[in-house]
C-alpha atoms as a PDB file:
ATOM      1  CA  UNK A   1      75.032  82.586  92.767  1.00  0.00           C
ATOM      2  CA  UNK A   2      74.610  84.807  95.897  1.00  0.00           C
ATOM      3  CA  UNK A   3      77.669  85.854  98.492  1.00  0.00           C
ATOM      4  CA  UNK A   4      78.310  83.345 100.813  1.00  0.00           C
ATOM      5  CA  UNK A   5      79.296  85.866 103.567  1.00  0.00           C
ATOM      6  CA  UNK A   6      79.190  89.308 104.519  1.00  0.00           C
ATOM      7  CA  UNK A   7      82.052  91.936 106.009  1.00  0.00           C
ATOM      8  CA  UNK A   8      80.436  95.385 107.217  1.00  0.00           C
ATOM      9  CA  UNK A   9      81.307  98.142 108.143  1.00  0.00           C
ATOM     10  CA  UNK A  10      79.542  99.795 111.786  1.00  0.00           C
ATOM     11  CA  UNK A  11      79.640 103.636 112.059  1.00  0.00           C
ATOM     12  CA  UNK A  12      77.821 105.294 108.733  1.00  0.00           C
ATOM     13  CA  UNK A  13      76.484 102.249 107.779  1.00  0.00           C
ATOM     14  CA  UNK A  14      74.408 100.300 109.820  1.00  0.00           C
ATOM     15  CA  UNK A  15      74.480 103.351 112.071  1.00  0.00           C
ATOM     16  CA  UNK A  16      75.745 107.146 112.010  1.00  0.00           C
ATOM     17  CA  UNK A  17      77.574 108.457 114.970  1.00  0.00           C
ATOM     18  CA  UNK A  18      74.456 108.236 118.005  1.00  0.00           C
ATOM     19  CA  UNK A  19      72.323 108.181 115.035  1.00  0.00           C
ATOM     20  CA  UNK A  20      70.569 105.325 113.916  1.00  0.00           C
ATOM     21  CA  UNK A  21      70.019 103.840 110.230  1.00  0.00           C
ATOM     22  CA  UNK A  22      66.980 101.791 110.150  1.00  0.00           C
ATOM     23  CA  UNK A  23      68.156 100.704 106.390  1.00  0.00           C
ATOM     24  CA  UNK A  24      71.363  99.163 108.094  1.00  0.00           C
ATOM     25  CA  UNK A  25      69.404  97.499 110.956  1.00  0.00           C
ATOM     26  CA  UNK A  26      67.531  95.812 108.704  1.00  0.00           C
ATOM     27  CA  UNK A  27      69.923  94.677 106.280  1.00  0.00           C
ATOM     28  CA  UNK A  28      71.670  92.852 109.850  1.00  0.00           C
ATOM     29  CA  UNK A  29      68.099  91.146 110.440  1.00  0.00           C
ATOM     30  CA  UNK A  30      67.874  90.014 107.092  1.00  0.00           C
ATOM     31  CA  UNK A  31      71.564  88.255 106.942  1.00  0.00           C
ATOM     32  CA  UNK A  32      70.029  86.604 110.275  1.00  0.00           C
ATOM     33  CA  UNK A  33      67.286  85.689 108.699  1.00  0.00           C
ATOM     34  CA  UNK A  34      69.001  83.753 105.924  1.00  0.00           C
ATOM     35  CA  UNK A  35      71.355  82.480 107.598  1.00  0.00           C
ATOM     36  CA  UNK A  36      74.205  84.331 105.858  1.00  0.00           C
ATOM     37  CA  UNK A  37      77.480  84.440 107.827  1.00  0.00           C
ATOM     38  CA  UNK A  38      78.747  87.847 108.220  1.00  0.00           C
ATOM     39  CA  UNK A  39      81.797  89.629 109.884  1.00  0.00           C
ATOM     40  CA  UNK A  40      80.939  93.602 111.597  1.00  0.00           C
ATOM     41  CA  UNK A  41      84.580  94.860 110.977  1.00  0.00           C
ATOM     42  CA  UNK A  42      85.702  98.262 112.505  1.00  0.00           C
ATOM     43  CA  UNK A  43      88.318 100.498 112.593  1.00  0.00           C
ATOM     44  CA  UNK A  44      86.959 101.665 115.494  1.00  0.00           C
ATOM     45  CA  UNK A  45      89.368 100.992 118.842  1.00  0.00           C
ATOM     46  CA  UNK A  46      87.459 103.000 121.197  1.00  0.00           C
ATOM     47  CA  UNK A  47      85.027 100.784 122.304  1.00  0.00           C
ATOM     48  CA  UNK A  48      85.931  96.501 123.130  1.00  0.00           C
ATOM     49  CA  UNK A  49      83.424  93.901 121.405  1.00  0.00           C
ATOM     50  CA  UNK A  50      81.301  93.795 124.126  1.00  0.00           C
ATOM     51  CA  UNK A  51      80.566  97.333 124.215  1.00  0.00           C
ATOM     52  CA  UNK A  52      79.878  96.829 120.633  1.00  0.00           C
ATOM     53  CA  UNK A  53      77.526  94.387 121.066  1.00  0.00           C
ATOM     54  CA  UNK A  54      75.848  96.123 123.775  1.00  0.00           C
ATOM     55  CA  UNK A  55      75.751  99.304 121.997  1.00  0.00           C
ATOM     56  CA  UNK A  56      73.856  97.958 118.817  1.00  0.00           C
ATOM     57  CA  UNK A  57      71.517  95.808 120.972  1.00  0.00           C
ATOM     58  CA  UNK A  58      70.532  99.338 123.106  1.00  0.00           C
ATOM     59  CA  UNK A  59      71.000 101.483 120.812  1.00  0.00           C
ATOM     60  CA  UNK A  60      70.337 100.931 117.190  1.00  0.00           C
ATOM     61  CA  UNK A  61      68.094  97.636 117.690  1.00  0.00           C
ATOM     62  CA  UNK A  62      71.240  95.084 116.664  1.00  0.00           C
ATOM     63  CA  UNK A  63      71.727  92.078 118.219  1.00  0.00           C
ATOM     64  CA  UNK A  64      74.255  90.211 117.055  1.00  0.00           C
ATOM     65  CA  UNK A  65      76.708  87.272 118.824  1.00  0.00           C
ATOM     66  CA  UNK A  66      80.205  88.493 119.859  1.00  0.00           C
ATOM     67  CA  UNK A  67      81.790  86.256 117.527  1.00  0.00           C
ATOM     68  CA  UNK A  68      80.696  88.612 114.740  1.00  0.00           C
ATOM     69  CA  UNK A  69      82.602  91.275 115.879  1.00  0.00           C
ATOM     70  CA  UNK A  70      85.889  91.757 114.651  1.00  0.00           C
ATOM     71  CA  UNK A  71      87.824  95.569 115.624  1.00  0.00           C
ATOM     72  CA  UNK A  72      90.985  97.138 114.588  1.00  0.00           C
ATOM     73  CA  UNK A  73      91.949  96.298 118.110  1.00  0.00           C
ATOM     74  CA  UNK A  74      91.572  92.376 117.993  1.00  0.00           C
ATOM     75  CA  UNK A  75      93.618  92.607 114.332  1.00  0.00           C
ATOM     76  CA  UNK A  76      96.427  94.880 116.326  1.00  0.00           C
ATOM     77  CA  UNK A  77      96.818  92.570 118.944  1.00  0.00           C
ATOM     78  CA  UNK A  78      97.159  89.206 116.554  1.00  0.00           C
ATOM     79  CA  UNK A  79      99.979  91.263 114.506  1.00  0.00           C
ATOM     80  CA  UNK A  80     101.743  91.902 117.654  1.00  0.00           C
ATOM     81  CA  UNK A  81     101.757  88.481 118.541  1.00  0.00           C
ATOM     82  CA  UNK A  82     102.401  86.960 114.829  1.00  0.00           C
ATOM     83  CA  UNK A  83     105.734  89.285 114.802  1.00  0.00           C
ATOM     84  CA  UNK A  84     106.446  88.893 118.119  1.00  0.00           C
ATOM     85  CA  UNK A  85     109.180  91.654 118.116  1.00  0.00           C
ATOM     86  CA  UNK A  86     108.788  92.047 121.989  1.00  0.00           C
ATOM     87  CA  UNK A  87     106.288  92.265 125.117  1.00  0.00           C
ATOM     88  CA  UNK A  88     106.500  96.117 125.991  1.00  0.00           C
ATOM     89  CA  UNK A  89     104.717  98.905 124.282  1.00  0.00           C
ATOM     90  CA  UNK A  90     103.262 102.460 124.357  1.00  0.00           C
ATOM     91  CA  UNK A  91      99.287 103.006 123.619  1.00  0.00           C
ATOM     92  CA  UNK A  92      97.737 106.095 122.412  1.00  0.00           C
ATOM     93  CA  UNK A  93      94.241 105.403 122.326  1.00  0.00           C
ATOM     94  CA  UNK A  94      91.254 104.683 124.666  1.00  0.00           C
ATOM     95  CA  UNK A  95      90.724 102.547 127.093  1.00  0.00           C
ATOM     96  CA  UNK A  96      89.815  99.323 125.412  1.00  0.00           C
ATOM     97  CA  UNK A  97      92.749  99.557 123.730  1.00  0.00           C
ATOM     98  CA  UNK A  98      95.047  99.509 125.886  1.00  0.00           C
ATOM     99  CA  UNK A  99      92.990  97.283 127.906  1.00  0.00           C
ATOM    100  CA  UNK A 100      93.253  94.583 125.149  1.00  0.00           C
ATOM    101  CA  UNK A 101      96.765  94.997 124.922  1.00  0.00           C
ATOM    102  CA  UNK A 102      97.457  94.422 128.023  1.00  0.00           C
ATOM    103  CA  UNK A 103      95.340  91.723 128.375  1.00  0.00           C
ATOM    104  CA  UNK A 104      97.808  89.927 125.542  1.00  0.00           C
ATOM    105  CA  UNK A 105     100.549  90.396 127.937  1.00  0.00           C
ATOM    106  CA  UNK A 106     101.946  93.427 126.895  1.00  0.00           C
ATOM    107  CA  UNK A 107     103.212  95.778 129.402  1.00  0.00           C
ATOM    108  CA  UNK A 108     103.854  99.578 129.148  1.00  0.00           C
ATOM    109  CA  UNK A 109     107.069 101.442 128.174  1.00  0.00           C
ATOM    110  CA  UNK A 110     107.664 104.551 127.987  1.00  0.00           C
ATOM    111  CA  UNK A 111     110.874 104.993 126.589  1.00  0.00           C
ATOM    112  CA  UNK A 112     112.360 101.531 124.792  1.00  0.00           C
ATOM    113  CA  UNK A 113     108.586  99.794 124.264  1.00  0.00           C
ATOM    114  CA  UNK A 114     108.766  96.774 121.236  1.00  0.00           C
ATOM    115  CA  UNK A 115     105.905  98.798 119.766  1.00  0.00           C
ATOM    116  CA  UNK A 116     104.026 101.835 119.796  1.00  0.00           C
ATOM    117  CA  UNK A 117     100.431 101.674 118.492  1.00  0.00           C
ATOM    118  CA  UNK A 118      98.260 104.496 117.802  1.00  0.00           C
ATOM    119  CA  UNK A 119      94.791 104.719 117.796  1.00  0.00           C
ATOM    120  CA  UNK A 120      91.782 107.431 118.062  1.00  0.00           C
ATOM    121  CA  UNK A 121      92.475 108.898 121.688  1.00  0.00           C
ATOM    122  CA  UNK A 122      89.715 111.461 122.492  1.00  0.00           C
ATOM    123  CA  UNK A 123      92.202 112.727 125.387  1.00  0.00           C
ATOM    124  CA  UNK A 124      95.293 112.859 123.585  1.00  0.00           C
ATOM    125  CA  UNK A 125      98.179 115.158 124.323  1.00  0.00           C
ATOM    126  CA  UNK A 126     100.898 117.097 123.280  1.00  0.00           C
ATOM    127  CA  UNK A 127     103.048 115.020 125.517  1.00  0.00           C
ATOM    128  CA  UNK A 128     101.529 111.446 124.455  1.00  0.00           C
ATOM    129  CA  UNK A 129     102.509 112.381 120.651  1.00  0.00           C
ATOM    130  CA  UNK A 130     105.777 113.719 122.180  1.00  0.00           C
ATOM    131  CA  UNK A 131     106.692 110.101 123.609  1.00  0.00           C
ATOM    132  CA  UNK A 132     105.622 108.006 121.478  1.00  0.00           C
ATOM    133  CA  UNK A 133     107.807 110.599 118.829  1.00  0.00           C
ATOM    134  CA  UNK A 134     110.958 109.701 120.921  1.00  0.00           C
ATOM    135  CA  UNK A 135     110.220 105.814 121.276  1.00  0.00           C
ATOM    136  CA  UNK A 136     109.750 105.520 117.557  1.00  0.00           C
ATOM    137  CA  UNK A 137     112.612 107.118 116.814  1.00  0.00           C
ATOM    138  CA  UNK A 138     114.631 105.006 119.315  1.00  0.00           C
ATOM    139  CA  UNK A 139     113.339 102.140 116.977  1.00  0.00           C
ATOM    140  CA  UNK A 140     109.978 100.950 118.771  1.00  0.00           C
ATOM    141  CA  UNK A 141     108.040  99.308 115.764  1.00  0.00           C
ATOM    142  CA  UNK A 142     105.293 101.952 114.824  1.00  0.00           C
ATOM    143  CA  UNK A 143     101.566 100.598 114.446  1.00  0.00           C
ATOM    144  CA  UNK A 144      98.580 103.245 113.358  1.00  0.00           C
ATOM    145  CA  UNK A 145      95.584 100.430 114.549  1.00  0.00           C
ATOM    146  CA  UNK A 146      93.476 102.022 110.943  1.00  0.00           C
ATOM    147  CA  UNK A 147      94.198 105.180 109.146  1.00  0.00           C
ATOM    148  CA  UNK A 148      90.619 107.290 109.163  1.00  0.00           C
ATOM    149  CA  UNK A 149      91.519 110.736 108.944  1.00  0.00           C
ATOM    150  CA  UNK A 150      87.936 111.205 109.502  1.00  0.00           C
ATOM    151  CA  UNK A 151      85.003 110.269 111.592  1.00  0.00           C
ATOM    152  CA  UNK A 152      81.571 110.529 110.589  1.00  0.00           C
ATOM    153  CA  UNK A 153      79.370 112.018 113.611  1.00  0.00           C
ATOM    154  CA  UNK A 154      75.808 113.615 114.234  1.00  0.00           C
ATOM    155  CA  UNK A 155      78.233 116.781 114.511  1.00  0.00           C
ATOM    156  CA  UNK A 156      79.930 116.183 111.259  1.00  0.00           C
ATOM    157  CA  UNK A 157      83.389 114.715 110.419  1.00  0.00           C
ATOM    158  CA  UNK A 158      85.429 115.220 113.399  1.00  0.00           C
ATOM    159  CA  UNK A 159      89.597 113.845 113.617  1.00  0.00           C
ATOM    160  CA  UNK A 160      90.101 110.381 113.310  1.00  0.00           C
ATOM    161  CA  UNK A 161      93.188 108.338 114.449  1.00  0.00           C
ATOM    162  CA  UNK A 162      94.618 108.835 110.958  1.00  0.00           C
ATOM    163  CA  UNK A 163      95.082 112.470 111.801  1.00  0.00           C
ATOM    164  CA  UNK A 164      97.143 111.462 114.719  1.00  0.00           C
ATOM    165  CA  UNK A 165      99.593 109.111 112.377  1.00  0.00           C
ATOM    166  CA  UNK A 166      99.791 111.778 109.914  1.00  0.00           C
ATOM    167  CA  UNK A 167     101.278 113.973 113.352  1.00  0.00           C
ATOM    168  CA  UNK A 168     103.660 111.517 114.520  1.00  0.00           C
ATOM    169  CA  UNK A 169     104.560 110.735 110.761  1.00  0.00           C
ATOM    170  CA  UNK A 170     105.770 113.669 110.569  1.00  0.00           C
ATOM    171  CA  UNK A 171     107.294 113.844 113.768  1.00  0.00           C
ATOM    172  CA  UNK A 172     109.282 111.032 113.041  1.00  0.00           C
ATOM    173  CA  UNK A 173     109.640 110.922 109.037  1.00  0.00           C
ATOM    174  CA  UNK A 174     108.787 106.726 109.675  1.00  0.00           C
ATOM    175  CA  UNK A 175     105.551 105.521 108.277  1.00  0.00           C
ATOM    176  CA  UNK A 176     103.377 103.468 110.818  1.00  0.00           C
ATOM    177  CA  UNK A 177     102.500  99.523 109.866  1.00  0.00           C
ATOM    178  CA  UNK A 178      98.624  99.747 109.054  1.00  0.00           C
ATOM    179  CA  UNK A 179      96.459  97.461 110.526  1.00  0.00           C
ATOM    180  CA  UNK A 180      92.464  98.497 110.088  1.00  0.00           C
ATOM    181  CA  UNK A 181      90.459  99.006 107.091  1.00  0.00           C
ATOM    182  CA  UNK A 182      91.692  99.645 103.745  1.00  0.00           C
ATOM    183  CA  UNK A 183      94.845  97.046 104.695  1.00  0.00           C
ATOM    184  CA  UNK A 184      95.279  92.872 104.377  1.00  0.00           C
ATOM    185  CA  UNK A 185      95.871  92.485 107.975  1.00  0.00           C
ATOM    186  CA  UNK A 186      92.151  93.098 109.248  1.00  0.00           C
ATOM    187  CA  UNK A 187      91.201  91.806 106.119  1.00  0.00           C
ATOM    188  CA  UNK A 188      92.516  88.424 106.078  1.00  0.00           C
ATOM    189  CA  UNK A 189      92.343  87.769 109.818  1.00  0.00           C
ATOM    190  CA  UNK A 190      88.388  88.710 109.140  1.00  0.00           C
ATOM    191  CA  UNK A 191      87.935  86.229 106.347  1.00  0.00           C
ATOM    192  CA  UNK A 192      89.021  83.812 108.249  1.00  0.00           C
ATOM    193  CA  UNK A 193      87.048  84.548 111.130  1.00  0.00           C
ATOM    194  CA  UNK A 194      84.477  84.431 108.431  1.00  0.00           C
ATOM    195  CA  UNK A 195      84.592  81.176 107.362  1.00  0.00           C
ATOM    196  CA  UNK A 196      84.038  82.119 103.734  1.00  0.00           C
ATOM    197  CA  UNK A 197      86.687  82.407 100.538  1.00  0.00           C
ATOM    198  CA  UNK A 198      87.302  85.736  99.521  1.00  0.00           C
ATOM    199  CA  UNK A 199      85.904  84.681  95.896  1.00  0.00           C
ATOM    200  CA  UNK A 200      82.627  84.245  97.646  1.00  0.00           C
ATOM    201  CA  UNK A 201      82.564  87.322  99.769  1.00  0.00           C
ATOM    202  CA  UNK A 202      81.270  91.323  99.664  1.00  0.00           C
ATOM    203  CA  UNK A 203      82.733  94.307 101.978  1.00  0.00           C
ATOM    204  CA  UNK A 204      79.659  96.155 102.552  1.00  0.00           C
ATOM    205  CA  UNK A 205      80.421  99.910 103.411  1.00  0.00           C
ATOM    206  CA  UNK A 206      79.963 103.789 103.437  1.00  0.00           C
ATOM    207  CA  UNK A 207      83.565 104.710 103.425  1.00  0.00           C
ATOM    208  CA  UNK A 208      85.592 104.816  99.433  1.00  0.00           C
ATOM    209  CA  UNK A 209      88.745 105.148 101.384  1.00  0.00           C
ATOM    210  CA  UNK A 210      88.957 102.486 104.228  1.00  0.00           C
ATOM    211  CA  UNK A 211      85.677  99.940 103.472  1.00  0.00           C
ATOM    212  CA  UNK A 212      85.529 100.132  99.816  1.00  0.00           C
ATOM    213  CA  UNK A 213      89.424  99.963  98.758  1.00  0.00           C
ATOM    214  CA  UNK A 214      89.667  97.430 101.486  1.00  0.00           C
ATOM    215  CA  UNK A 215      88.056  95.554  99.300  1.00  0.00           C
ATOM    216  CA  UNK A 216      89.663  96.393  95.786  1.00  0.00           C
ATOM    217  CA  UNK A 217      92.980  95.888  97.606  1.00  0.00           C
ATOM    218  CA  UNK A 218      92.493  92.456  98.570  1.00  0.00           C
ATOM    219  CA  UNK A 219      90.440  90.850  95.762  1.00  0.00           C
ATOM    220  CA  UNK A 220      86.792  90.904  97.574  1.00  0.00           C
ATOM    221  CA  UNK A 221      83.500  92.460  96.072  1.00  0.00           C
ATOM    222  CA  UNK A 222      82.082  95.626  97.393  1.00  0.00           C
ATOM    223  CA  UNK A 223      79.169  97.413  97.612  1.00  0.00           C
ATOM    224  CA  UNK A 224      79.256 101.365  98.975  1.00  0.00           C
ATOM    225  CA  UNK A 225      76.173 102.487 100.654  1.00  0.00           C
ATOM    226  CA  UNK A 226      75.747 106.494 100.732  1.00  0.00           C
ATOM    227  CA  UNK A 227      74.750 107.054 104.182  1.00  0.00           C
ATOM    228  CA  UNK A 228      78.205 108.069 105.588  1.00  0.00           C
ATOM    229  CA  UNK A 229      81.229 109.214 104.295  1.00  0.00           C
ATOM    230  CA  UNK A 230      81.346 109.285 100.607  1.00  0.00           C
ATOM    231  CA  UNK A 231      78.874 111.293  98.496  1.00  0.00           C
ATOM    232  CA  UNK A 232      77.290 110.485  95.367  1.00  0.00           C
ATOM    233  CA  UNK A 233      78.726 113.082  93.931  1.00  0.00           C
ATOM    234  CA  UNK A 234      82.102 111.720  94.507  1.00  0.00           C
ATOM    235  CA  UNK A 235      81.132 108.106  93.063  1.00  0.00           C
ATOM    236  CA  UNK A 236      81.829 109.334  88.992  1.00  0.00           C
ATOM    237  CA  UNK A 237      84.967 110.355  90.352  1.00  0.00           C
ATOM    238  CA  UNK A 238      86.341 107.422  92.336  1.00  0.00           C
ATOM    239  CA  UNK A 239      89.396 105.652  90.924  1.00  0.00           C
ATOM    240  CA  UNK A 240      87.973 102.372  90.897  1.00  0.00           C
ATOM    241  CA  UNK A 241      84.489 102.177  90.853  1.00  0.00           C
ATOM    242  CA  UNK A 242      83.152  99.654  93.899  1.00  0.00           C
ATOM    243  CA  UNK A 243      80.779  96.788  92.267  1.00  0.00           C
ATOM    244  CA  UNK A 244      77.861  98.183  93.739  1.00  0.00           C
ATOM    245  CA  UNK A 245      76.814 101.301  95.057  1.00  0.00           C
ATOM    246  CA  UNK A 246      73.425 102.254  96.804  1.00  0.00           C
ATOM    247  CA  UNK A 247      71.960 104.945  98.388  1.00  0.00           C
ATOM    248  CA  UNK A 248      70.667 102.499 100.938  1.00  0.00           C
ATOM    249  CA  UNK A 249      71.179  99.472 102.453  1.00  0.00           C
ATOM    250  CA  UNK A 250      67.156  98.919 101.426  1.00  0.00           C
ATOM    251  CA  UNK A 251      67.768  98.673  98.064  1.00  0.00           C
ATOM    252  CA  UNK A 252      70.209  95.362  98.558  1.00  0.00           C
ATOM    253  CA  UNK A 253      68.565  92.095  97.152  1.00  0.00           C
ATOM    254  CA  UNK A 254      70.812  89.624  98.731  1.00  0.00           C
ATOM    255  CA  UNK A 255      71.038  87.802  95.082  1.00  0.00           C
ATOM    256  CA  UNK A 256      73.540  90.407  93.448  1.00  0.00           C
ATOM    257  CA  UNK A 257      76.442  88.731  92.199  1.00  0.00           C
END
């Protein structure tokens, strides 16, 4: 019996920063080609779905419908409006997420917002973490939109929006509500995007911390590819080791099970 649907990861493993992997371009086409649902799900809030799109049809030769497409952002924005605690919040973060957030109806306080959400803000401030520090501890609920300390680049690893929480953590001693990649909010609102039972599913991913335990933590198969974040050197190390590991996406036969 094969998987009957697919959750990926984007940056270091079907591509690396601006860099592309050919291995992870083709693994997309052949999904396509047999018809295998999948789910592209990111922790990444910089960039809206359509950018997404457009950047792996330009860039890395992906084309793939929007549907597919399934960000940290789109999983904040449903949690704000299954709790419901309030239409007002502070954004740290770029510009589509704040534009999505808006877009839900949500509009910006600086001092007594519902909610303050963090994610990776490539122009962030001493005085962004300094409100958002004062509106959490006034009792705005406090949402980190996934927790990568890390980003894999062409330059190397460079800060991630988990490096930010672990600031305003801090800052305010209160932890921040996880949505992205490894918790069960992205997780379950991808499945069932998806379609497809968690029994019959694989997250597919280069990442041991976010895409991989993603997985362990919420009862779906994985497979780690070695093209990003974690080493094979690490892999006899892991806690748990992830159902599959390759050292590319080339190696896959779409029949594993």
């Amino acid at each position: 019996m094969t998987y009957q649907g697919y959750l990926i990861d984007l940056d270091g493993t079907i591509y690396k920063g601006n860099e592309r992997i050919p291995a992870g371009e083709r693994f997309i086409e052949n999904l396509q080609k047999r018809h295998i649902p999948y789910m592209l799900v990111t922790n990444n809030t910089t960039r809206t779905p359509e950018m997404i799109q457009d950047m792996l049809s330009n860039q890395f030769h992906v084309d793939t419908p929007l549907e597919s497409i399934y960000t940290a952002t789109m999983a904040t924005v449903d949690y704000m409006n299954d709790t419901n605690r309030g239409k007002t919040a502070y954004v740290i973060g770029a510009q589509g997420l704040k534009e999505a957030i808006a877009e839900a109806g949500y509009k910006e306080d600086v001092t007594h917002p519902a909610y303050v959400v963090v994610g990776l803000d490539w122009e962030v401030t001493y005085d962004k973490l300094a409100t958002a520090t004062l509106a959490i501890q006034r009792g705005a609920v406090f949402i980190g939109t996934n927790p990568d300390l890390n980003i894999p680049t062409e330059r190397g690893l460079m800060p991630g929006a988990g490096s930010l929480l672990a600031f305003l953590e801090a800052a305010t001693r209160i932890k921040p509500i996880i949505i992205g990649k490894p918790e069960a909010v992205i997780m379950n609102k991808a499945l069932e995007r998806l379609g497809v039972d968690r029994s019959e599913a694989i997250m597919v991913g280069d990442n041991y911390m976010t895409d991989i335990t993603a997985g362990i933590k919420n009862d779906i198969a994985t497979l780690l590819v070695l093209t990003g974040f974690t080493k094979r050197k690490e892999v006899p190390t892991l806690p748990i080791r992830p159902n599959f590991v390759l050292d590319s996406l080339d190696d896959w036969t779409f029949d594993e099970r």
